[in-house]
Each structure stands twice: as C-alpha cells, then as structure tokens.
C-alpha atoms as a PDB file:
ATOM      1  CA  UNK A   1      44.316 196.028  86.168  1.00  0.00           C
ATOM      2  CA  UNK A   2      42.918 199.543  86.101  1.00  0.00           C
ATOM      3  CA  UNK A   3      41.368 201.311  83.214  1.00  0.00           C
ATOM      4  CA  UNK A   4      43.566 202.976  81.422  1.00  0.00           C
ATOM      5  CA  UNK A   5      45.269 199.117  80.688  1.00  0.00           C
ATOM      6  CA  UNK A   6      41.305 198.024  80.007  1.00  0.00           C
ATOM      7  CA  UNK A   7      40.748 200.819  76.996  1.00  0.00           C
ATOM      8  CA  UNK A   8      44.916 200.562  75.692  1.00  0.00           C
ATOM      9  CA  UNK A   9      44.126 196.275  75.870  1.00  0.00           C
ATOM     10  CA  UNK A  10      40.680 196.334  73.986  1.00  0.00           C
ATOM     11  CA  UNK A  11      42.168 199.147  71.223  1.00  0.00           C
ATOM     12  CA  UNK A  12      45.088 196.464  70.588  1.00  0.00           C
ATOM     13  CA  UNK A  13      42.227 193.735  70.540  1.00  0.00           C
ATOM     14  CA  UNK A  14      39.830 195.725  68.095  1.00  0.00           C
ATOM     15  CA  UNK A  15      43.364 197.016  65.403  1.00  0.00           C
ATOM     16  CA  UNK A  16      44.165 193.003  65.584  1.00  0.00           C
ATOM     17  CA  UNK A  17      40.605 192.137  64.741  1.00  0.00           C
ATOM     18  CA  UNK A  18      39.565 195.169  62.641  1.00  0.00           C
ATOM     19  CA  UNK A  19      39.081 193.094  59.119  1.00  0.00           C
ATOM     20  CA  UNK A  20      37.179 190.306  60.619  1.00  0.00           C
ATOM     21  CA  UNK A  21      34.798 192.382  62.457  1.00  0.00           C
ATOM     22  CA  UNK A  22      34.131 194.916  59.580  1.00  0.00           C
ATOM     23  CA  UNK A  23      33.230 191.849  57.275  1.00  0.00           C
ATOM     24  CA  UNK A  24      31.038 190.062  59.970  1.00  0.00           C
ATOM     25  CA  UNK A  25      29.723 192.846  62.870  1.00  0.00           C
ATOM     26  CA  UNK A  26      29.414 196.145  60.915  1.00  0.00           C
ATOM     27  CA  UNK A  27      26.465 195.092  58.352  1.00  0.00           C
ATOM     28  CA  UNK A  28      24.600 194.518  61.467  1.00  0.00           C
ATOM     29  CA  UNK A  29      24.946 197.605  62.875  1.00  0.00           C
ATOM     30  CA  UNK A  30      23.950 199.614  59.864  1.00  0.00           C
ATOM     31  CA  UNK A  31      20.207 200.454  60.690  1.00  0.00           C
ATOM     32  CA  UNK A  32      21.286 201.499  63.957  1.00  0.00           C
ATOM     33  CA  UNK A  33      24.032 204.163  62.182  1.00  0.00           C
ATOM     34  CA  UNK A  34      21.431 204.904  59.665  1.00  0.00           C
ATOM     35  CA  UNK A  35      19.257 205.832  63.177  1.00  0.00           C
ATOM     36  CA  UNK A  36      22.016 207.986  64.417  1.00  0.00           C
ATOM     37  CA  UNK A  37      21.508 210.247  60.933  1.00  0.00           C
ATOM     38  CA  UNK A  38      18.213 210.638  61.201  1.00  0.00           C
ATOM     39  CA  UNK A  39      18.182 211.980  64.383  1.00  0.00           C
ATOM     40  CA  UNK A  40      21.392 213.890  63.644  1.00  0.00           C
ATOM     41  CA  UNK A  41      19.700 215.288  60.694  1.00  0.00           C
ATOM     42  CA  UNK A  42      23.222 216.639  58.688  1.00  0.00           C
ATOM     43  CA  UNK A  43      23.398 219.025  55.652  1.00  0.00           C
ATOM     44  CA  UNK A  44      25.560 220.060  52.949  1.00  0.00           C
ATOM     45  CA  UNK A  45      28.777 222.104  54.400  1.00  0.00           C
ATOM     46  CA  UNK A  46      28.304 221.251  57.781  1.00  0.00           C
ATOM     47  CA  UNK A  47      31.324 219.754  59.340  1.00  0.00           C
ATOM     48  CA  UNK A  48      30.766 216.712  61.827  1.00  0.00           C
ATOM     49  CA  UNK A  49      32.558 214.746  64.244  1.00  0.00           C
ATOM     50  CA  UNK A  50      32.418 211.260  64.789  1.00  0.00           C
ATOM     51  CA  UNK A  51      33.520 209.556  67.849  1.00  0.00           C
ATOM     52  CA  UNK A  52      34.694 205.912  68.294  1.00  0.00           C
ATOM     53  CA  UNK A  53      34.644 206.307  64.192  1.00  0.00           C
ATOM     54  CA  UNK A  54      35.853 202.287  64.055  1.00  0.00           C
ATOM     55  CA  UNK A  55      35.754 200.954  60.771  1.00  0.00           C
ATOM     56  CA  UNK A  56      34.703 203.750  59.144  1.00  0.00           C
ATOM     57  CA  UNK A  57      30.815 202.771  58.724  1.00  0.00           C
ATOM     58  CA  UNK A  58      28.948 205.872  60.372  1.00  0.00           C
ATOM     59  CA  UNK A  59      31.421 208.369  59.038  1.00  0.00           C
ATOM     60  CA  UNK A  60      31.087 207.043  55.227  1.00  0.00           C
ATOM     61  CA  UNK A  61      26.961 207.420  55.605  1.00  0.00           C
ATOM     62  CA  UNK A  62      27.687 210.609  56.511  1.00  0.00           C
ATOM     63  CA  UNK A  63      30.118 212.355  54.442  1.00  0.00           C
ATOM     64  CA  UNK A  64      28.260 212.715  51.574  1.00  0.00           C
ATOM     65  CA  UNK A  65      25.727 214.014  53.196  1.00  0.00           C
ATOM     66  CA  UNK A  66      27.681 216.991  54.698  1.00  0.00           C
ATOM     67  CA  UNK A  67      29.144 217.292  51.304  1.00  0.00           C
ATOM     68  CA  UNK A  68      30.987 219.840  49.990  1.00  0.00           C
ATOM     69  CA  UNK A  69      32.317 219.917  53.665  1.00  0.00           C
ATOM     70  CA  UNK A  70      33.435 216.839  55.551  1.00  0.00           C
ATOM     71  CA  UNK A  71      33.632 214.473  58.606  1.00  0.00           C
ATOM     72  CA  UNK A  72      36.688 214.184  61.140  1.00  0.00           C
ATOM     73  CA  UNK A  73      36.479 210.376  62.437  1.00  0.00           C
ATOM     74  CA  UNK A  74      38.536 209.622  65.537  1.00  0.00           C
ATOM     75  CA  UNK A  75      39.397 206.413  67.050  1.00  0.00           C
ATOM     76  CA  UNK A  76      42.548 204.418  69.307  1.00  0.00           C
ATOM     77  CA  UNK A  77      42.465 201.590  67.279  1.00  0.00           C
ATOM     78  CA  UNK A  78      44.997 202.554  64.490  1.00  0.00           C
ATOM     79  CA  UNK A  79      44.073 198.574  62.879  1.00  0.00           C
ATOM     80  CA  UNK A  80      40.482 199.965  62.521  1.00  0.00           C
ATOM     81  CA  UNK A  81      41.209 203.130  60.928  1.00  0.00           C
ATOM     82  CA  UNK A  82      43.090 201.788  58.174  1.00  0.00           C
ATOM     83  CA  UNK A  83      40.368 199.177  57.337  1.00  0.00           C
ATOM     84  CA  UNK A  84      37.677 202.642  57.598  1.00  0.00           C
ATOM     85  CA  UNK A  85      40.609 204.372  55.253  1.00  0.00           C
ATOM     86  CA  UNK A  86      39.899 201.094  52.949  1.00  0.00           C
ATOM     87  CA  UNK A  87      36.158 201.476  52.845  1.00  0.00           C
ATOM     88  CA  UNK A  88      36.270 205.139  52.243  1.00  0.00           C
ATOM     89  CA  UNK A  89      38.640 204.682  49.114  1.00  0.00           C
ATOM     90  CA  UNK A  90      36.348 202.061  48.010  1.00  0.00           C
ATOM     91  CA  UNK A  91      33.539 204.255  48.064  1.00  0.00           C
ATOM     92  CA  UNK A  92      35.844 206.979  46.553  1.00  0.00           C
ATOM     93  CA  UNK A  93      34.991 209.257  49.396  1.00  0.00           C
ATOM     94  CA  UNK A  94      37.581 211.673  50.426  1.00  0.00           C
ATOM     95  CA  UNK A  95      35.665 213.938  52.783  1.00  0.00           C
ATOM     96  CA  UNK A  96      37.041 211.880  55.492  1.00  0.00           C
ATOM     97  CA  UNK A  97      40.078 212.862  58.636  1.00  0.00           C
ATOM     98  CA  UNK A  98      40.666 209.350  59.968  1.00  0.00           C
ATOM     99  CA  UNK A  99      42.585 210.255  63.235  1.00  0.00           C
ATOM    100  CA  UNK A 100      43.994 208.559  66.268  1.00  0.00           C
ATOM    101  CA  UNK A 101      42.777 209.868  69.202  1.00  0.00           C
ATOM    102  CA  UNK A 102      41.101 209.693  72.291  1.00  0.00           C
ATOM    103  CA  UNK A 103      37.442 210.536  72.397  1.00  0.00           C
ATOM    104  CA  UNK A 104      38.312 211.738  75.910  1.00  0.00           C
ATOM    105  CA  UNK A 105      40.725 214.397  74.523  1.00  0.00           C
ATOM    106  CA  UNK A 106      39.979 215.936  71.264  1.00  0.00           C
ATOM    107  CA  UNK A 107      42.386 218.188  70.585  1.00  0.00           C
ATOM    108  CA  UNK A 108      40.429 220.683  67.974  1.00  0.00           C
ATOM    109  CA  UNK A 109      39.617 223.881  69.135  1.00  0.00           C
ATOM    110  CA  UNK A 110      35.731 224.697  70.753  1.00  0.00           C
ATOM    111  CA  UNK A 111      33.477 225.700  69.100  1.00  0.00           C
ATOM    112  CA  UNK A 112      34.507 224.104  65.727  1.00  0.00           C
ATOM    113  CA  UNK A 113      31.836 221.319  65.056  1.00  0.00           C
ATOM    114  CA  UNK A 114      28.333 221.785  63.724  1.00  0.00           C
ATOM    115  CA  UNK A 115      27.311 218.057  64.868  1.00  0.00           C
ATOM    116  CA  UNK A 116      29.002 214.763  66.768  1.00  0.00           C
ATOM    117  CA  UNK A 117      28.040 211.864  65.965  1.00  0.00           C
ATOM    118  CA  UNK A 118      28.781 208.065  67.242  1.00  0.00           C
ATOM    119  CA  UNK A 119      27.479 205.132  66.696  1.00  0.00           C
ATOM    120  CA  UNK A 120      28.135 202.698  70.050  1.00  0.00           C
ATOM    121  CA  UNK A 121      31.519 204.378  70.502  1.00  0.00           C
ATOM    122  CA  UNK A 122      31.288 206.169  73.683  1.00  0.00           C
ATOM    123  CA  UNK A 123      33.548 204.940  76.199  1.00  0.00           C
ATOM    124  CA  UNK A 124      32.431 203.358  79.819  1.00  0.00           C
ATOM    125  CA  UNK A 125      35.914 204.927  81.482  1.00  0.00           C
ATOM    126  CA  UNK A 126      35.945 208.320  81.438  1.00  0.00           C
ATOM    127  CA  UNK A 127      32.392 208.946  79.897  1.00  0.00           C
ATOM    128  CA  UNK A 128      32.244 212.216  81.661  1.00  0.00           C
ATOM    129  CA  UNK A 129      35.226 213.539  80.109  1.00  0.00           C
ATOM    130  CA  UNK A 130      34.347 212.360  76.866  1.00  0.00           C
ATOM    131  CA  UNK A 131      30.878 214.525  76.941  1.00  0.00           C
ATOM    132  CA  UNK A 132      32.868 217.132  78.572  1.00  0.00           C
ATOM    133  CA  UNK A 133      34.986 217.278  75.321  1.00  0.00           C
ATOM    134  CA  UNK A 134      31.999 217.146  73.429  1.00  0.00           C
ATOM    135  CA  UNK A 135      30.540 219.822  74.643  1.00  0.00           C
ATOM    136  CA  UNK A 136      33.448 221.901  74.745  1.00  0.00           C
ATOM    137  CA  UNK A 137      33.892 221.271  70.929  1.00  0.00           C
ATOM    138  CA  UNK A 138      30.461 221.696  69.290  1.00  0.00           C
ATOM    139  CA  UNK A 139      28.899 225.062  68.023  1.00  0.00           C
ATOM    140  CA  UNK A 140      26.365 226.796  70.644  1.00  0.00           C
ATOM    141  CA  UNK A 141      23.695 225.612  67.632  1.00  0.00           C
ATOM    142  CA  UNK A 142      25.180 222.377  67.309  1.00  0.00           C
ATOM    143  CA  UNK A 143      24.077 218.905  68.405  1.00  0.00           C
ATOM    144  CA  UNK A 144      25.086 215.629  69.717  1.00  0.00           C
ATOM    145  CA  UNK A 145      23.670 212.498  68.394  1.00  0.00           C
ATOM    146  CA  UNK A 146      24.910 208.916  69.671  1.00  0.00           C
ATOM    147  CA  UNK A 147      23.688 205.395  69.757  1.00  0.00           C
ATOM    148  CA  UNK A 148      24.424 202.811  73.120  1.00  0.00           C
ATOM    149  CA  UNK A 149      23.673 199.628  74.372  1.00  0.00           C
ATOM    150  CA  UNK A 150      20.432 199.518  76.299  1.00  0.00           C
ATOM    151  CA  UNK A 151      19.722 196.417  78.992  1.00  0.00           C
ATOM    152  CA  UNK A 152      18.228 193.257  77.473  1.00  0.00           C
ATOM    153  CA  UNK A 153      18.036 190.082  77.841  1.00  0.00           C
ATOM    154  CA  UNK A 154      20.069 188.398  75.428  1.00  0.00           C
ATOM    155  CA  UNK A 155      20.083 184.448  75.095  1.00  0.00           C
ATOM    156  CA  UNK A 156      22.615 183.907  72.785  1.00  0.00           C
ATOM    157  CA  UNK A 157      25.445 185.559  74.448  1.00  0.00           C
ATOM    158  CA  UNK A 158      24.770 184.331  77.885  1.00  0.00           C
ATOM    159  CA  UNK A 159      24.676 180.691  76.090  1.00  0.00           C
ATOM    160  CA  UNK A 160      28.128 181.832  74.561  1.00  0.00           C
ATOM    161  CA  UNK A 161      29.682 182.946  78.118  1.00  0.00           C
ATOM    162  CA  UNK A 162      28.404 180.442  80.132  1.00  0.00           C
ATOM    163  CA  UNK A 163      30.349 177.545  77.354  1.00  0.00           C
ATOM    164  CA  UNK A 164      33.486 180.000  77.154  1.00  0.00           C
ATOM    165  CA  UNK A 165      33.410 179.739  80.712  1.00  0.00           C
ATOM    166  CA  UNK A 166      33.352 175.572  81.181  1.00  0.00           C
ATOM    167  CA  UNK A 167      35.465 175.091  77.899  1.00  0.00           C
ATOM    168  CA  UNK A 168      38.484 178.135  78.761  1.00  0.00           C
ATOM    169  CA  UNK A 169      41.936 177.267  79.277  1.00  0.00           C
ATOM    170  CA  UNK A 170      42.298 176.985  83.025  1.00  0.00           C
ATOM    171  CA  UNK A 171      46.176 177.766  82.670  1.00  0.00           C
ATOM    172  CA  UNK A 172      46.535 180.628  79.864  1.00  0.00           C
ATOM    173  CA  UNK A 173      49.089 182.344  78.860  1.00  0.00           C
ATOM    174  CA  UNK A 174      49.875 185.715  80.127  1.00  0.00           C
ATOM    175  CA  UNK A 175      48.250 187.593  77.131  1.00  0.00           C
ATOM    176  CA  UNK A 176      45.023 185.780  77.828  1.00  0.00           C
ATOM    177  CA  UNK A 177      45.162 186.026  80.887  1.00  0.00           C
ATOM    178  CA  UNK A 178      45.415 189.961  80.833  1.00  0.00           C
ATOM    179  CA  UNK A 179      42.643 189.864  77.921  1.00  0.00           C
ATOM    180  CA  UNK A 180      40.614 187.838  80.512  1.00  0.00           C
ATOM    181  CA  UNK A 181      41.242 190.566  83.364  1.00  0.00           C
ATOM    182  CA  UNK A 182      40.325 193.298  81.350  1.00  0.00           C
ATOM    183  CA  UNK A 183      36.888 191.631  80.240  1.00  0.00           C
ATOM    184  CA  UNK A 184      35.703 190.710  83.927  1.00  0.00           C
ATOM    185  CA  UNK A 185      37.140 194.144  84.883  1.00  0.00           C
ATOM    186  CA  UNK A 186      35.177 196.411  82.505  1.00  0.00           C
ATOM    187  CA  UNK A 187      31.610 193.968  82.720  1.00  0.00           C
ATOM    188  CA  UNK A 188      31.920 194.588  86.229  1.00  0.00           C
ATOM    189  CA  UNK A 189      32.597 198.143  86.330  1.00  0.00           C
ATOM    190  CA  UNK A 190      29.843 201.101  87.280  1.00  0.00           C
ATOM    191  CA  UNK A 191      30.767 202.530  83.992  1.00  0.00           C
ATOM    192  CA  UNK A 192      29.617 199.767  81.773  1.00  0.00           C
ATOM    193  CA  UNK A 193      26.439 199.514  83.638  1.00  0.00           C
ATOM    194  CA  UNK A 194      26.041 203.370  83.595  1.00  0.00           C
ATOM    195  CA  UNK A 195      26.661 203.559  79.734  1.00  0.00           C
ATOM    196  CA  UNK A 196      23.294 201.123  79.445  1.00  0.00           C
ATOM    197  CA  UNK A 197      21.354 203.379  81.574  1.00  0.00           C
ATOM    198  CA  UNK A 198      19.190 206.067  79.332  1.00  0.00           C
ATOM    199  CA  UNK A 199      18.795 208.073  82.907  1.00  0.00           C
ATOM    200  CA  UNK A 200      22.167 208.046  84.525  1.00  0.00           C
ATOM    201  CA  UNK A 201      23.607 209.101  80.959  1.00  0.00           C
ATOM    202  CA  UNK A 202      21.431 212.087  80.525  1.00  0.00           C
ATOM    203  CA  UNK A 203      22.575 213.076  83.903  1.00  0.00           C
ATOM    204  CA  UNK A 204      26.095 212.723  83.243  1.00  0.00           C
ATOM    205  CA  UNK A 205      25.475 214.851  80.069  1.00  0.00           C
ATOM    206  CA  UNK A 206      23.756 218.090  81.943  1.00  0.00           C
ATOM    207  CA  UNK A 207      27.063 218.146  83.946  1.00  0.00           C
ATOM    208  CA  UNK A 208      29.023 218.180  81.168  1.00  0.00           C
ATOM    209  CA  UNK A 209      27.038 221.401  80.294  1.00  0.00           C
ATOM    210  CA  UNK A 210      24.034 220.025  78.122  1.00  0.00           C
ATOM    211  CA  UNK A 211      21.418 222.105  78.805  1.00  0.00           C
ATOM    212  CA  UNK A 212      18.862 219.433  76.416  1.00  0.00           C
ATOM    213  CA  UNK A 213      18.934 215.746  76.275  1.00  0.00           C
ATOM    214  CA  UNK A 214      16.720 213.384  75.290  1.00  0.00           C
ATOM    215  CA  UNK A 215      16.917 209.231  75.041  1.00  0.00           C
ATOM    216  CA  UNK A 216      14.495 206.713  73.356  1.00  0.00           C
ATOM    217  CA  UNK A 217      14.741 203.209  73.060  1.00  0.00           C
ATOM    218  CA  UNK A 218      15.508 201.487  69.735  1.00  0.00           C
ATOM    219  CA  UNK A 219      14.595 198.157  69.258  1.00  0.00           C
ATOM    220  CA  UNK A 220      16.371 196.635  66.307  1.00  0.00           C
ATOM    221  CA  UNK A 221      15.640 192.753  65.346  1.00  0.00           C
ATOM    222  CA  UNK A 222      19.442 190.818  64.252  1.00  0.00           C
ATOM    223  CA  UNK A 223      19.179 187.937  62.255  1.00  0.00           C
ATOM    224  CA  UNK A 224      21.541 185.303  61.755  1.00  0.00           C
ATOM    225  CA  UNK A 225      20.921 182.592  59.510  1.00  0.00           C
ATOM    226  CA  UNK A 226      22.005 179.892  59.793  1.00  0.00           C
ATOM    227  CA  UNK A 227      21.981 180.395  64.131  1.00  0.00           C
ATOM    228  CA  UNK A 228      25.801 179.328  64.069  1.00  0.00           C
ATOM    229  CA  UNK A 229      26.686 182.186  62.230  1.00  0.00           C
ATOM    230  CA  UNK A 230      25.909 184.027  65.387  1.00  0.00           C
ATOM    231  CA  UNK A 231      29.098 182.895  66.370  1.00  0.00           C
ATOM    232  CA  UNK A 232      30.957 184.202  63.519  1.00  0.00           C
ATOM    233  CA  UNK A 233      29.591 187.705  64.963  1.00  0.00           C
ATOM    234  CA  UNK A 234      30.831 187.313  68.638  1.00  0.00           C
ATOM    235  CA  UNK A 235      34.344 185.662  67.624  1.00  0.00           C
ATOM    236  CA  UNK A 236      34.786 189.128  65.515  1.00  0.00           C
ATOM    237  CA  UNK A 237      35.428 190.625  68.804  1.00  0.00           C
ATOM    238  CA  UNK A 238      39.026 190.022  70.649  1.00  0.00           C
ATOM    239  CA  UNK A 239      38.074 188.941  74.221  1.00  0.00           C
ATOM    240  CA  UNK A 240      35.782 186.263  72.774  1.00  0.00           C
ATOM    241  CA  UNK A 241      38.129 185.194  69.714  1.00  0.00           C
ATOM    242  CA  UNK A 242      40.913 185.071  72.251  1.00  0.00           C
ATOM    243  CA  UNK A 243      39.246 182.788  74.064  1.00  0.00           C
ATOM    244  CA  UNK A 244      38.959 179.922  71.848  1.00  0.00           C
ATOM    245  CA  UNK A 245      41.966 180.339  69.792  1.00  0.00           C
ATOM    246  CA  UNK A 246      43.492 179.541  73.902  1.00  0.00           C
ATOM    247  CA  UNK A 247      41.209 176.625  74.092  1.00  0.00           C
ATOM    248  CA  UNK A 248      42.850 172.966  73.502  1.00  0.00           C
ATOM    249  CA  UNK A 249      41.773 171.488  70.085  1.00  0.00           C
ATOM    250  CA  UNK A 250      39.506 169.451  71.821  1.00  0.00           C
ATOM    251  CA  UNK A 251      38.031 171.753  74.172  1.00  0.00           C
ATOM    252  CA  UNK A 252      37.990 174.141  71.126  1.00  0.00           C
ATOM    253  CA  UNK A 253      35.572 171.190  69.254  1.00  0.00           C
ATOM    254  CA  UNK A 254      33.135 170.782  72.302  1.00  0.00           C
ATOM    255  CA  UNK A 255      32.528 174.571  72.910  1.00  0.00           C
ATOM    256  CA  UNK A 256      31.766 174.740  68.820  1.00  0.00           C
ATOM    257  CA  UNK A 257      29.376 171.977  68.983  1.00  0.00           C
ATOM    258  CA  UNK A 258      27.583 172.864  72.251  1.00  0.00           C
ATOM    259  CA  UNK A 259      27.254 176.650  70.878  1.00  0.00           C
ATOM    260  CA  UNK A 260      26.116 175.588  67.515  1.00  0.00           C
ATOM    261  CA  UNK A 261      23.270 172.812  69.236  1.00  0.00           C
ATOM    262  CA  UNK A 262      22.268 176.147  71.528  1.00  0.00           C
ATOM    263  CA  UNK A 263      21.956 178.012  69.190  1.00  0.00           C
ATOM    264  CA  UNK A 264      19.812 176.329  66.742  1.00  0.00           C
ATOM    265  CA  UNK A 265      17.814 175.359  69.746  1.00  0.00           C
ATOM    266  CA  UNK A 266      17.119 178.974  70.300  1.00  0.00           C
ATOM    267  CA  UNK A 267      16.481 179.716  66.719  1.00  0.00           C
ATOM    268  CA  UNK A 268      13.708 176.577  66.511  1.00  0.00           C
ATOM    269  CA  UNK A 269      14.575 176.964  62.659  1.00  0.00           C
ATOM    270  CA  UNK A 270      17.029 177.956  60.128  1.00  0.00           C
ATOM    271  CA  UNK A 271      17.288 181.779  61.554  1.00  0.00           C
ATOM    272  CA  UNK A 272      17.776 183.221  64.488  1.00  0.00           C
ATOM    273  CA  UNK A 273      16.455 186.579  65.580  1.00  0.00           C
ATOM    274  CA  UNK A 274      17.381 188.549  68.489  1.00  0.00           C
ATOM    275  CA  UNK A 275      15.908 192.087  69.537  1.00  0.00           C
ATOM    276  CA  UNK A 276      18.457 194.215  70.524  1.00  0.00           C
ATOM    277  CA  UNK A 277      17.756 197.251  72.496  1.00  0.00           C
ATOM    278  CA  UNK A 278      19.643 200.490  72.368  1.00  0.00           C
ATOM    279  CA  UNK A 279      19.112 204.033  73.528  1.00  0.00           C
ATOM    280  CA  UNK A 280      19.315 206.578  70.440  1.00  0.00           C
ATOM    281  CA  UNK A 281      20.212 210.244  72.601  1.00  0.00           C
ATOM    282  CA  UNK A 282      19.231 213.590  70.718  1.00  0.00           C
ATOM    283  CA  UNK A 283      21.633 216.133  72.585  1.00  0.00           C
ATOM    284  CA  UNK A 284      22.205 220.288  72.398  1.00  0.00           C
ATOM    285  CA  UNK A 285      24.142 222.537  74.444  1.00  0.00           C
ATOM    286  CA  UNK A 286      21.092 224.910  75.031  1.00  0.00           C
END
C-alpha cells in the first residue's frame, strides 16, 4: 500500500457513496462551510476556487455570492461531482465548473484566482504540493480560506472502531481487505496527524510561499437525534460502510445493537451532542 493507492481507493469509496453521504453528512457540515465564507469574505465578480469541492455544498454557498462571476469546484471523485452537478441544478445555479482533478495539480494558469476556498478537503498526502498549487494559482491580493479537522476527543467514533474492530470479518475479501489497508495506512500516517495540527500546517504553508497565515479553533456542537442516527452519519463514509456490509448477518446484528446501546448511553437522552473541533485558517500570499 502506498499513497497514491490510499487517495485513488478512498476517491472510488467517496463516487460509490456520494448520494448517501450528501443526504446524511453534508447538512452537518454546513455551519462549518458557512465559517469558511465568512472568513473568506467573497464579492460580486470575483472568481473562486474550491478545493476537495465534494458534493457541491461549499461551492453552491458561494456562487451566488461571487455572482455575476463564478466558482471552479475540483474534486477526484467523479460519483461526487455529479451528485454537486445535481444540487447546483436544483438550486438553478449555473455559476459552477465541476472538474476532476487533483487538488495537488491544478492545471489553470497563476495568478488566475481572486480566493480558494475548501471546506475539509485538503489532502493528508501531498499537502505541501497542494498549498504549493495554491499559492501558485491565487492573485498576489488574493486569499486562502480552508476548514480541517482539529484533535478531539471523540466518544462516539472510538465506540464505533473499537465494535468494527471485534465484529469485522476476520477473512475478507480482497476489496475489503485493500479498503482495510488503506484506512490503517492513512490513520497512521504523519500526514493525517499533521493535517490536525493548526502549527505544523501554518508551517507547511510559509514554505509553500505564504507570507500570512493564521488558524483558530472552531468548535461546532453535532447533534444527532435519536443517538443511533449517529451511525447513519459514519456508515455514509466507504471504509466504515464497507465494513459492515463484509460483516456476517449475525455479526452485522451484534455490532448494530452494541453501537446503538453505546450510543444512547453516551447521549443519556433522546440526542446526542458532540463538539467537534476544527481549525478555520485565514491565508494570503503577502
């Protein structure tokens, strides 16, 4: 395994899961895009970039904002584009590029963008080059706004890895298995503990050729009620949903009912609430 396979593995995983995780992940990451704006601050005929673009949620807050002009959205997951082309039709939006591609190679000439946005989309292999790319991109008055994961502790995912872990299929099949790889691979890599760090990030962005950037730490509260639709949140994601779709029926029953008895027990009532943290970075070239 090596991480090139990790990011081509988890774009398959996040095309096949696209619809699933629009309808039950993005409405809970909406205050944290509407977060990104405010910081990013856009106006009418600017033109923006936005980075891991996924299902289209950050880039349809901000096209109308940047209005007449518009927003080029960029992701690998072709599956998640087209459910983003969905939700901008719905919204009769038209402002929009949806492209495939690489936040680690943007191929649009320097210079072009007055703003880049993203909203949890920057990668944990080859975050360097990404910022490099970002840099190389934006206007010498432009700026760089994103959104990450921040370290916290988080019950109700360690409660969902530690049943995954007694209730997996000890013998999967070889797609499993290689989803299984990739997960331990990428949790255990200096990248994905890098990308939670507000400190080693802003370093990595002065070598990109930042000369100003700034991090503060968000604290958003998540509520799930009832606490079982928590899992209905974490299944949206491949690795996990892979998981217990590879389960035996009746291994597949236990994990359900020894997640759904944690998780109440966490809630202590008919909602549970989790703080998330996540560092909100202002950037500029100068």
């Amino acid at each position: 395994m090596n991480p090139e396979e990790v990011v081509l593995l988890f774009a398959d995983e996040y095309s096949r899961m696209a619809e699933t995780y629009d309808r039950n992940v993005t409405p809970h990451f909406g205050p944290i895009a509407e977060k990104v704006l405010e910081l990013a601050r856009p106006a009418p005929g600017e033109l923006f970039l936005d980075l891991g673009a996924g299902t289209g949620l950050l880039a349809c807050l901000l096209a109308p904002k940047v209005a007449p002009q518009g927003v080029v959205a960029i992701d690998l997951a072709d599956g998640a584009l087209a459910t983003a082309t969905y939700r901008a039709a719905v919204l009769g939006i038209r402002t929009i590029r949806f492209e495939m591609m690489d936040v680690r190679n943007i191929v649009y000439r320097g210079g072009l963008f007055d703003g880049v946005v993203s909203n949890l989309g920057i990668p944990y292999f080859g975050t360097d080059r990404c910022f490099r790319e970002v840099s190389r991109v934006l206007k010498p008055a432009g700026r760089f706004v994103f959104s990450e994961w921040a370290e916290f502790p988080d019950p109700p995912q360690d409660a969902l890895l530690a049943a995954l872990r007694r209730h997996q299929n000890p013998d999967p099949p070889r797609k499993l298995a290689e989803l299984r790889a990739a997960n331990e691979f990428a949790r255990a890599s200096d990248g994905f503990r890098a990308l939670r760090d507000s400190g080693r990030m802003t370093e990595v962005l002065r070598a990109a050729g930042f000369g100003h950037a700034t991090a503060i730490t968000m604290r958003h509260r998540a509520v799930f009620e009832p606490p079982e639709s928590y899992l209905d949140y974490r299944l949206s994601w491949g690795a996990f949903e892979a998981e217990v779709a590879g389960m035996t029926p009746e291994a597949r029953e236990a994990c359900t009912a020894e997640l759904t008895e944690a998780l109440r027990g966490l809630a202590g009532g008919p909602r549970l609430e989790v703080d998330w943290h996540l560092n909100l970075y202002s950037v500029r070239p100068q």
